[in-house]
C-alpha atoms as a PDB file:
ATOM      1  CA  UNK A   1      -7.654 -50.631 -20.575  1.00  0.00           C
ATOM      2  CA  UNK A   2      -4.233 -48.913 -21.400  1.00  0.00           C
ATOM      3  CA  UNK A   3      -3.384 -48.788 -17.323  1.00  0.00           C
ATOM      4  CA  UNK A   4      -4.424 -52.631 -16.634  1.00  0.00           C
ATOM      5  CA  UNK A   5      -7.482 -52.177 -14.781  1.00  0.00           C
ATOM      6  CA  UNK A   6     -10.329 -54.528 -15.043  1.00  0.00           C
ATOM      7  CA  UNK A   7     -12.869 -52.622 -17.638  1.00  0.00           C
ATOM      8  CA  UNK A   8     -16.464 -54.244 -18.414  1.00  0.00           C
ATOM      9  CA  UNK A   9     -18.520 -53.519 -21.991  1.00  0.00           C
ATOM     10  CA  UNK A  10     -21.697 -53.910 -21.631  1.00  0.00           C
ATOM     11  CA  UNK A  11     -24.500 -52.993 -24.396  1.00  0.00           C
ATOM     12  CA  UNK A  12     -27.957 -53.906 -25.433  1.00  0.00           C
ATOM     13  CA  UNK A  13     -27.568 -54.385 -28.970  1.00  0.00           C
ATOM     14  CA  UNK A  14     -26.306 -58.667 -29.619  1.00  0.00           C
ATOM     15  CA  UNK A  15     -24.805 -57.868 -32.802  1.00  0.00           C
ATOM     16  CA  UNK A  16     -22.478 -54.944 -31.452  1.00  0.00           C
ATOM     17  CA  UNK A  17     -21.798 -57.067 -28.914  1.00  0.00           C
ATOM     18  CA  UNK A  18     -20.821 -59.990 -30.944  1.00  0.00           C
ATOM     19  CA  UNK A  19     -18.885 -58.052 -32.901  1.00  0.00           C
ATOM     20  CA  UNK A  20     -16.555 -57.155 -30.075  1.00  0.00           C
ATOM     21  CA  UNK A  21     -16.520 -60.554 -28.958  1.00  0.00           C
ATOM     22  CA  UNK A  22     -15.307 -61.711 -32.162  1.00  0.00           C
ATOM     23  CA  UNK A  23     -12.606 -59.183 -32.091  1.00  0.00           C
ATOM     24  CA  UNK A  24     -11.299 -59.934 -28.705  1.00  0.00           C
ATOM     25  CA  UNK A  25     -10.920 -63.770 -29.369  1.00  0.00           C
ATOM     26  CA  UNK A  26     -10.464 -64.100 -33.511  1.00  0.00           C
ATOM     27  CA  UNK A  27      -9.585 -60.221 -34.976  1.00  0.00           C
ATOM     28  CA  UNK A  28      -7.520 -62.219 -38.058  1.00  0.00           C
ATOM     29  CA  UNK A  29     -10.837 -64.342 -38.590  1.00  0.00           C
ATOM     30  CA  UNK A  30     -13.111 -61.069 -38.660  1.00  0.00           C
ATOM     31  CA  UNK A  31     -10.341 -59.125 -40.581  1.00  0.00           C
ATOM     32  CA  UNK A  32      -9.667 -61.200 -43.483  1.00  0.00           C
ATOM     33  CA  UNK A  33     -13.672 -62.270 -43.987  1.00  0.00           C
ATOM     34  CA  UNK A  34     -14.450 -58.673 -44.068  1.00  0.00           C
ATOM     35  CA  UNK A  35     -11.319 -57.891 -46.769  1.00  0.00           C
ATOM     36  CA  UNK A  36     -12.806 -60.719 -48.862  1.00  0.00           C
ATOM     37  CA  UNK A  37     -17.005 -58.444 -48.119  1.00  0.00           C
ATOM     38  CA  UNK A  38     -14.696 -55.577 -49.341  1.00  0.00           C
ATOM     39  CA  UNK A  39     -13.338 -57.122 -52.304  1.00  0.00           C
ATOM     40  CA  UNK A  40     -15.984 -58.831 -53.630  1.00  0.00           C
ATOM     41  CA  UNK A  41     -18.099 -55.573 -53.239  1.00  0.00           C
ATOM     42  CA  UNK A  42     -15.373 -53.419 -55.300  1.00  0.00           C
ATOM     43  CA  UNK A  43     -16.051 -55.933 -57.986  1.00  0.00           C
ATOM     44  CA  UNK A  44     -19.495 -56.007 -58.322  1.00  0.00           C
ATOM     45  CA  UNK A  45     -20.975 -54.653 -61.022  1.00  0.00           C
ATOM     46  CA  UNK A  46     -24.220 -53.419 -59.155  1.00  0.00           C
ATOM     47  CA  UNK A  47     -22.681 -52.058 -55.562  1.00  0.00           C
ATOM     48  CA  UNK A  48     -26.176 -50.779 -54.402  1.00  0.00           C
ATOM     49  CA  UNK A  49     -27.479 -54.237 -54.953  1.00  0.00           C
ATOM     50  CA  UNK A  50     -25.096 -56.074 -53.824  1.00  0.00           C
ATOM     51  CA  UNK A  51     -25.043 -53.664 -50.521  1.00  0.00           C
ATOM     52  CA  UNK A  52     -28.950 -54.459 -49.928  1.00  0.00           C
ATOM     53  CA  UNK A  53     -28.253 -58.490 -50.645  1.00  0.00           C
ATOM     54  CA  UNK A  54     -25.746 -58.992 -47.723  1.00  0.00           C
ATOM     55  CA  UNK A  55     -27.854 -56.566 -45.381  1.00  0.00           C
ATOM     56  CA  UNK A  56     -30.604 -59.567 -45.922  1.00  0.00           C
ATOM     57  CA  UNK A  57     -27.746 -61.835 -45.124  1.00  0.00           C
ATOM     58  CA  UNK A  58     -26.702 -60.444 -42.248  1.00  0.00           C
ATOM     59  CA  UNK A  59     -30.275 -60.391 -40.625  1.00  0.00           C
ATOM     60  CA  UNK A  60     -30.544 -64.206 -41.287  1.00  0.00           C
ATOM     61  CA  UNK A  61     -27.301 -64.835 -39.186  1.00  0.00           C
ATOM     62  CA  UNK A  62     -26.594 -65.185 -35.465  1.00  0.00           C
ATOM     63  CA  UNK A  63     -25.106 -62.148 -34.367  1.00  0.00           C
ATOM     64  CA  UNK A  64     -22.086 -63.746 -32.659  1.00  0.00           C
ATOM     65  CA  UNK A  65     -21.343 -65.395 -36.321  1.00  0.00           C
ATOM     66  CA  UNK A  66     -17.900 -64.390 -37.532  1.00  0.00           C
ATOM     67  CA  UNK A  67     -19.353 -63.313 -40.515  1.00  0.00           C
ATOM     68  CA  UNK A  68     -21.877 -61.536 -38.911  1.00  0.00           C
ATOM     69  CA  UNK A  69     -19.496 -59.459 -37.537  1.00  0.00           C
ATOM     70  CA  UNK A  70     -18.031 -58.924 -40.635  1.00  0.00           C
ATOM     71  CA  UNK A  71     -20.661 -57.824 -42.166  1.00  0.00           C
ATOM     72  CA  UNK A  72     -21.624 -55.438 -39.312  1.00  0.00           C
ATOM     73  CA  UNK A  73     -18.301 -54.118 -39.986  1.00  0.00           C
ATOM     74  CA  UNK A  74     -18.946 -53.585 -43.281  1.00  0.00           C
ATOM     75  CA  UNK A  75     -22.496 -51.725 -42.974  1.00  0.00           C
ATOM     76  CA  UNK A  76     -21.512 -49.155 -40.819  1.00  0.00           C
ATOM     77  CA  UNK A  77     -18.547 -48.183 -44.145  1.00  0.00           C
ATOM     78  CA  UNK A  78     -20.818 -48.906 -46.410  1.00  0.00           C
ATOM     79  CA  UNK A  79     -23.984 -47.697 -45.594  1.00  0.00           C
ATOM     80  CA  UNK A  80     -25.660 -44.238 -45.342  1.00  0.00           C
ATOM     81  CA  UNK A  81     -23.187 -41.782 -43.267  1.00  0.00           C
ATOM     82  CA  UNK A  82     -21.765 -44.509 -41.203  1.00  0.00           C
ATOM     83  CA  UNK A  83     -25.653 -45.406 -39.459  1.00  0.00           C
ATOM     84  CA  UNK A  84     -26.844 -48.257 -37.435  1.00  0.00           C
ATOM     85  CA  UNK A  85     -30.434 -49.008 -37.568  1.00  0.00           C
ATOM     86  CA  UNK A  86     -33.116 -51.309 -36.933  1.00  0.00           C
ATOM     87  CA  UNK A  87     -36.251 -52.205 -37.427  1.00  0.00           C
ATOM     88  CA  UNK A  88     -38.872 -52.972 -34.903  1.00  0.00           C
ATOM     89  CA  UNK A  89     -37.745 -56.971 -35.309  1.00  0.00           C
ATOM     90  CA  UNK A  90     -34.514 -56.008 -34.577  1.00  0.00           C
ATOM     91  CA  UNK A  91     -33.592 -55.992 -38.376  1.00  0.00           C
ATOM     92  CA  UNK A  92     -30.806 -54.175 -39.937  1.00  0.00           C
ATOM     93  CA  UNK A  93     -31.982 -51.275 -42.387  1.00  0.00           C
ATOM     94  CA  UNK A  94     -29.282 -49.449 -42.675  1.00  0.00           C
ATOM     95  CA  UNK A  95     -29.887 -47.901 -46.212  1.00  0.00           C
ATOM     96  CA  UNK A  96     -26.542 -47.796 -48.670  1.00  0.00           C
ATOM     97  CA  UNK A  97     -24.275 -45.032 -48.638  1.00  0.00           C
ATOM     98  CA  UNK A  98     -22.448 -44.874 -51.494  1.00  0.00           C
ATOM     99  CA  UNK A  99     -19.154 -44.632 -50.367  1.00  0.00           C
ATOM    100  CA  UNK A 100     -16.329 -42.805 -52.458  1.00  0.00           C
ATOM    101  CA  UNK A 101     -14.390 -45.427 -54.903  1.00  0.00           C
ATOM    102  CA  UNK A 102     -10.975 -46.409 -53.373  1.00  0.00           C
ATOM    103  CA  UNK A 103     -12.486 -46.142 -49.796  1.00  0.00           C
ATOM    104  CA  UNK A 104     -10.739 -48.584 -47.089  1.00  0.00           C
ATOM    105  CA  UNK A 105     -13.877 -50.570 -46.024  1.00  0.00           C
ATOM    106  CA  UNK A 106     -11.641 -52.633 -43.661  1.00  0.00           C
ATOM    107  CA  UNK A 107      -8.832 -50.557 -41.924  1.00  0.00           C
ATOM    108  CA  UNK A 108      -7.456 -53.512 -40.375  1.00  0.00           C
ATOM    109  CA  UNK A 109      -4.891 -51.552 -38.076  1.00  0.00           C
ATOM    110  CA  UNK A 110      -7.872 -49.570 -36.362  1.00  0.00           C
ATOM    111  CA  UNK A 111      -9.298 -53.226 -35.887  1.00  0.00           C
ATOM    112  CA  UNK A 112      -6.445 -54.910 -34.424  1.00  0.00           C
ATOM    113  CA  UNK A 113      -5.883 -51.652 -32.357  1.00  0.00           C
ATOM    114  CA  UNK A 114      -9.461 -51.849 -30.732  1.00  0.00           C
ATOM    115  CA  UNK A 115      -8.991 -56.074 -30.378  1.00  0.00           C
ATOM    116  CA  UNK A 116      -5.802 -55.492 -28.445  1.00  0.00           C
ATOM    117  CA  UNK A 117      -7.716 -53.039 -25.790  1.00  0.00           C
ATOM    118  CA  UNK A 118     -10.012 -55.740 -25.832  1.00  0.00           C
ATOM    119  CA  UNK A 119      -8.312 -58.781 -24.535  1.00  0.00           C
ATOM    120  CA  UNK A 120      -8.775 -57.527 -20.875  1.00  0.00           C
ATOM    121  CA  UNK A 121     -12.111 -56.237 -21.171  1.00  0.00           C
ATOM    122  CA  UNK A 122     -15.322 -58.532 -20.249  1.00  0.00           C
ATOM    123  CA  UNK A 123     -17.756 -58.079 -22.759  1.00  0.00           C
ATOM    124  CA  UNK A 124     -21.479 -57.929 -21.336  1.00  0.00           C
ATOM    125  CA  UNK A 125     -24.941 -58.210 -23.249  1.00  0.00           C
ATOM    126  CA  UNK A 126     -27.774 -56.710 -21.745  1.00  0.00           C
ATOM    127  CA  UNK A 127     -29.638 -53.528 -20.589  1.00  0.00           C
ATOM    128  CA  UNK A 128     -27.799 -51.263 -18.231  1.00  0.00           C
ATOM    129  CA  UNK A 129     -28.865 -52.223 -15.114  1.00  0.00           C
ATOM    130  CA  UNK A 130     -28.281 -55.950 -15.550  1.00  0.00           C
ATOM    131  CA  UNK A 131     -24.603 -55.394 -17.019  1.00  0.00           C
ATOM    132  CA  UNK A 132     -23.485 -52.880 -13.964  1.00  0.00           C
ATOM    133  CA  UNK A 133     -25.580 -55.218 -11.664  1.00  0.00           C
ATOM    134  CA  UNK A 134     -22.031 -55.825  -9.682  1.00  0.00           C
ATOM    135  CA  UNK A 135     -20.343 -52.401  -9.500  1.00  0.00           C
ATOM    136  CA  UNK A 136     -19.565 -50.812  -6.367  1.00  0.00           C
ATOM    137  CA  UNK A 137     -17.124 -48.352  -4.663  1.00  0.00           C
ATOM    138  CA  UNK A 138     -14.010 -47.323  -5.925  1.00  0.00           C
ATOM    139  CA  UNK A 139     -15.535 -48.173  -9.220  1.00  0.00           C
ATOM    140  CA  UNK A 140     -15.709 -45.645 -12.313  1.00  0.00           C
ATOM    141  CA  UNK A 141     -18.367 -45.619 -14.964  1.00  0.00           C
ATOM    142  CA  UNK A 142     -19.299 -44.100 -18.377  1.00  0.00           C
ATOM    143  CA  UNK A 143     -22.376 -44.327 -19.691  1.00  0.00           C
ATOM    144  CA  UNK A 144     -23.908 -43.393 -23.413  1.00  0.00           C
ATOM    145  CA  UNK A 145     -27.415 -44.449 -23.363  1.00  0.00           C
ATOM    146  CA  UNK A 146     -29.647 -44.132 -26.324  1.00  0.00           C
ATOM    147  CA  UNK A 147     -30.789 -40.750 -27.520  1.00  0.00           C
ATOM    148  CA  UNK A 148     -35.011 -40.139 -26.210  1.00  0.00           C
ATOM    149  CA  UNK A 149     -35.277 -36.933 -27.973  1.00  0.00           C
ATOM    150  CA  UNK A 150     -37.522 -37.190 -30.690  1.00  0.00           C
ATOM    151  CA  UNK A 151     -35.474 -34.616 -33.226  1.00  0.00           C
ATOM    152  CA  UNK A 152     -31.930 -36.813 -33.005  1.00  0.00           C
ATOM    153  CA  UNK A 153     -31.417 -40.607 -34.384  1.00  0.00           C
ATOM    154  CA  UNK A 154     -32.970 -43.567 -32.145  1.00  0.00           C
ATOM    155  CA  UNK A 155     -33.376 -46.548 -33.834  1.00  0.00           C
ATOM    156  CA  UNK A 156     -30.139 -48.079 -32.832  1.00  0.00           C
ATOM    157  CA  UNK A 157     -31.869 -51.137 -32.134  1.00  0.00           C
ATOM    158  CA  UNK A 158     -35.300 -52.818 -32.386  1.00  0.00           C
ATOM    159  CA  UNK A 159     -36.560 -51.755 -28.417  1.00  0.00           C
ATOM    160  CA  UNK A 160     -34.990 -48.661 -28.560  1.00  0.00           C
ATOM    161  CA  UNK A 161     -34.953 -45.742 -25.373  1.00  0.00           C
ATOM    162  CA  UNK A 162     -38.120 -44.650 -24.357  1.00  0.00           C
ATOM    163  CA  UNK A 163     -38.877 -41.950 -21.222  1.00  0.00           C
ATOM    164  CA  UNK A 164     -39.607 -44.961 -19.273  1.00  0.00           C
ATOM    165  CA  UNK A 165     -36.091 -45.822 -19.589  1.00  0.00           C
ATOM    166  CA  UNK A 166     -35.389 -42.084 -18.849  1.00  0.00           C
ATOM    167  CA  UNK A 167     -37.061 -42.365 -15.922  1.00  0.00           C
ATOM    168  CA  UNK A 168     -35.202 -45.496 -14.832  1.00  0.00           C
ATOM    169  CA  UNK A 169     -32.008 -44.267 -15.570  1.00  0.00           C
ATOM    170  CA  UNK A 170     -32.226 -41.776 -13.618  1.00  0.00           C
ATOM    171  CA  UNK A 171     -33.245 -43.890 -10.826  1.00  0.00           C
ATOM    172  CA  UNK A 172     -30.440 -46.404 -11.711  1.00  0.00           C
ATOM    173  CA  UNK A 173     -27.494 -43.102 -11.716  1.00  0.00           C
ATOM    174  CA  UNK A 174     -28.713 -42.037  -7.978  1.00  0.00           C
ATOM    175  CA  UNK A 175     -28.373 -45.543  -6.759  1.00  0.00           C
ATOM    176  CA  UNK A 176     -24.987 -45.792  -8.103  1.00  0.00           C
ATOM    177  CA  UNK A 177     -24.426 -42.076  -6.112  1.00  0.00           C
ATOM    178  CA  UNK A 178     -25.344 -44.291  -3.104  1.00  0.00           C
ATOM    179  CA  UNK A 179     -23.026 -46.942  -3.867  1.00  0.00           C
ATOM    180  CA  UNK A 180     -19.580 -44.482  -4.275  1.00  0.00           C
ATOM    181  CA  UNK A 181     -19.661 -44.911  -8.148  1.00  0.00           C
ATOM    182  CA  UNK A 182     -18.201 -41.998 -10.195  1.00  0.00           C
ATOM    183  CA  UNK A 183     -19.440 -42.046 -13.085  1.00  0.00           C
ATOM    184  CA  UNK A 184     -20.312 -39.723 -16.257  1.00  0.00           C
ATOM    185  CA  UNK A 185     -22.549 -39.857 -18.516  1.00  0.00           C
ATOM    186  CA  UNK A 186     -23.296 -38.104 -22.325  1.00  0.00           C
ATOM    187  CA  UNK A 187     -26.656 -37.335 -23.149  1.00  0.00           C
ATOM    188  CA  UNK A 188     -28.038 -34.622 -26.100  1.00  0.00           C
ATOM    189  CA  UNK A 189     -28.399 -31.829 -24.538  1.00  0.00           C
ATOM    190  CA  UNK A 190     -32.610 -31.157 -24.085  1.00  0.00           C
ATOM    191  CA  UNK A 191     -34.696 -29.257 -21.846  1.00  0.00           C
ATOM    192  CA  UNK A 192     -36.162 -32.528 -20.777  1.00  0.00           C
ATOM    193  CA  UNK A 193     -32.763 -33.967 -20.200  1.00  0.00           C
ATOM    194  CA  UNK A 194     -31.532 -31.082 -18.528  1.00  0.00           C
ATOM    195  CA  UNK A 195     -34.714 -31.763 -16.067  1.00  0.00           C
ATOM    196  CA  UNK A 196     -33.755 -35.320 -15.531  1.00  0.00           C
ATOM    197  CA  UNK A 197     -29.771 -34.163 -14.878  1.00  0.00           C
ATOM    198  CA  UNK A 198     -30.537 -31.241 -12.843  1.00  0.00           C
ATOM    199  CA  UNK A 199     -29.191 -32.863  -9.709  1.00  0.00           C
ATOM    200  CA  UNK A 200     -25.336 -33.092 -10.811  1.00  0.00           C
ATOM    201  CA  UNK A 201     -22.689 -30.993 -12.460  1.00  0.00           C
ATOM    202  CA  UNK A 202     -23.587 -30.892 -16.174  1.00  0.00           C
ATOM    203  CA  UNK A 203     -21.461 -29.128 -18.761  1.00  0.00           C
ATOM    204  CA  UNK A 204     -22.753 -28.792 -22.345  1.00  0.00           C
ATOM    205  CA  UNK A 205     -20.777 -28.566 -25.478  1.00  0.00           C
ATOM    206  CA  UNK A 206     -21.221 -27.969 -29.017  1.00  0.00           C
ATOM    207  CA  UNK A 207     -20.095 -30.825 -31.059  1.00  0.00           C
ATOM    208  CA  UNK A 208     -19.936 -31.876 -34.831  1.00  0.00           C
ATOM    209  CA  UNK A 209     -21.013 -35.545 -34.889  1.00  0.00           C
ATOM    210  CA  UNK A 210     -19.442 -37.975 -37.330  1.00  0.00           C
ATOM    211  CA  UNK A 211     -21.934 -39.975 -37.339  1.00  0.00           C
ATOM    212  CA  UNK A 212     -25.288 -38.420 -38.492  1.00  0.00           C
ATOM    213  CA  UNK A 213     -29.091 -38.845 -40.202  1.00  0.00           C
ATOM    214  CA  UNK A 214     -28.200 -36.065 -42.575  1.00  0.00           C
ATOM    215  CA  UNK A 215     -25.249 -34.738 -44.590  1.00  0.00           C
ATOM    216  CA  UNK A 216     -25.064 -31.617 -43.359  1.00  0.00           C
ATOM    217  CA  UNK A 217     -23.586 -32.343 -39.574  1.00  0.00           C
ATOM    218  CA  UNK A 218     -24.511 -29.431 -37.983  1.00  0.00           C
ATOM    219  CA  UNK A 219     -23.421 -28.598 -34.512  1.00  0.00           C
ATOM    220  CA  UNK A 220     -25.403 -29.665 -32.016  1.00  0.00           C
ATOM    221  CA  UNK A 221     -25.318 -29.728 -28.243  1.00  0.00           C
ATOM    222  CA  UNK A 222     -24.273 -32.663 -25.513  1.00  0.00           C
ATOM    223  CA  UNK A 223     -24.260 -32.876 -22.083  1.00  0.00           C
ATOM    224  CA  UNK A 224     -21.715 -34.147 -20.151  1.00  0.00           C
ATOM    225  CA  UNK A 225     -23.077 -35.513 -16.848  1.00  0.00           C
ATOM    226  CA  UNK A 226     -20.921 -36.177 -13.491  1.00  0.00           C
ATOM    227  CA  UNK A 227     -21.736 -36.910 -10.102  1.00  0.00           C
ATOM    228  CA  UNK A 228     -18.374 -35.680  -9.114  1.00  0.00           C
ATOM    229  CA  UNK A 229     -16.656 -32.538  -9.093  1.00  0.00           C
ATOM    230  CA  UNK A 230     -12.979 -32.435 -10.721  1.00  0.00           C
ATOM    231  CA  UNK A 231      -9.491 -31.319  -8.733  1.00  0.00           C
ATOM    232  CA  UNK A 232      -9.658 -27.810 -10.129  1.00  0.00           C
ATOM    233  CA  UNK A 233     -12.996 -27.297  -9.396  1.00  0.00           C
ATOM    234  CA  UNK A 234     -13.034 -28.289  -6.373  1.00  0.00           C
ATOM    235  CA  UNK A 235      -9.849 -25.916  -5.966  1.00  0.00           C
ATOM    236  CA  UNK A 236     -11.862 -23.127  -6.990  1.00  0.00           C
END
């Protein structure tokens, strides 16, 4: 985005999607409603509570709502180790988190940061095939799709990623290999993912997540998928 190329979002989840959307065309708006979430939620004299009444809110709204977005915003600070979930309706149950007293839910600089990159992005929602549906040579891509393995986090939203979608992924990366696409792609780092990746240059790492179903964040290994090979290597 920094460099002025044309750069395309696309995700399967409406209210993450909305959320951006809302960021790109009104960050003040989103901003200042969520500041006013943040306040009123220092104040209250139940926090837990009130956490659990605007999660009910938020599921009643439509996710490109300002205030939805708000109040996205404010789940993933508020709520258990900074998770998104859903239920099989596509319902937020996030459960509370507890965060420390005196913690910025808003950080309005990070938000106006990430709605200035945004202004030349076109912000797609929709599975992964339909959103890339136009891209082509001399295009680059990078893809995080939804964890499969069973062990990790996968209810980021109500259909969630099953080895069908594997499957068609992997279907969906070879015909962008045929099209002159580079792309890469992150993936946790399985012997059934391995399997499906097998045909391109994979690297894993060990990483500490952020993000995470328990507090412990252990290290745990990702893949890092390309169908290309970098100068260097090449080189070598």
């Amino acid at each position: 985005l920094s460099r002025g190329h044309r750069v395309v979002i696309g995700d399967a989840n409406p209210r993450l999607i909305g959320t951006l959307r809302n960021l790109q065309k009104k960050p003040d708006d989103v901003v200042r409603i969520l500041a006013a979430l943040a306040t009123d939620y220092a104040d209250a004299a139940n926090q837990r509570e009130d956490f659990y009444t605007r999660r009910a809110h938020l599921n009643k709204l439509d996710p490109e709502a300002l205030e939805a977005s708000a109040l996205f915003l404010f789940m993933l600070r508020a709520g258990f180790n900074g998770l998104w979930r859903e239920n099989g309706k596509g319902e937020c149950n996030t459960p509370y988190g507890d965060p420390k007293p005196g913690k910025d839910l808003v950080r309005a600089d990070e938000l106006r940061a990430i709605a200035a990159l945004l202004k030349r992005a076109e912000i797609r929602l929709g599975d992964f095939e339909a959103t890339s549906a136009d891209i082509g040579a001399g295009c680059a891509l990078l893809a995080d799709p939804r964890y499969v393995d069973r062990s990790a986090f996968v209810g980021y939203s109500r259909r969630g990623f099953t080895l069908k979608d594997r499957l068609r992924l992997t279907a969906w990366l070879r015909a962008l290999d045929k099209r002159g696409v580079r792309w890469t792609l992150t993936d946790v780092a399985t012997p059934e993912s391995m399997a499906a990746h097998g045909l391109w240059n994979v690297d894993i790492l060990t990483v500490r997540r952020s993000v995470a179903a328990n507090g412990t964040r252990e290290p745990a290994k990702e893949a890092i998928v390309r169908n290309f090979w970098a100068t260097k290597e090449q080189a070598a």
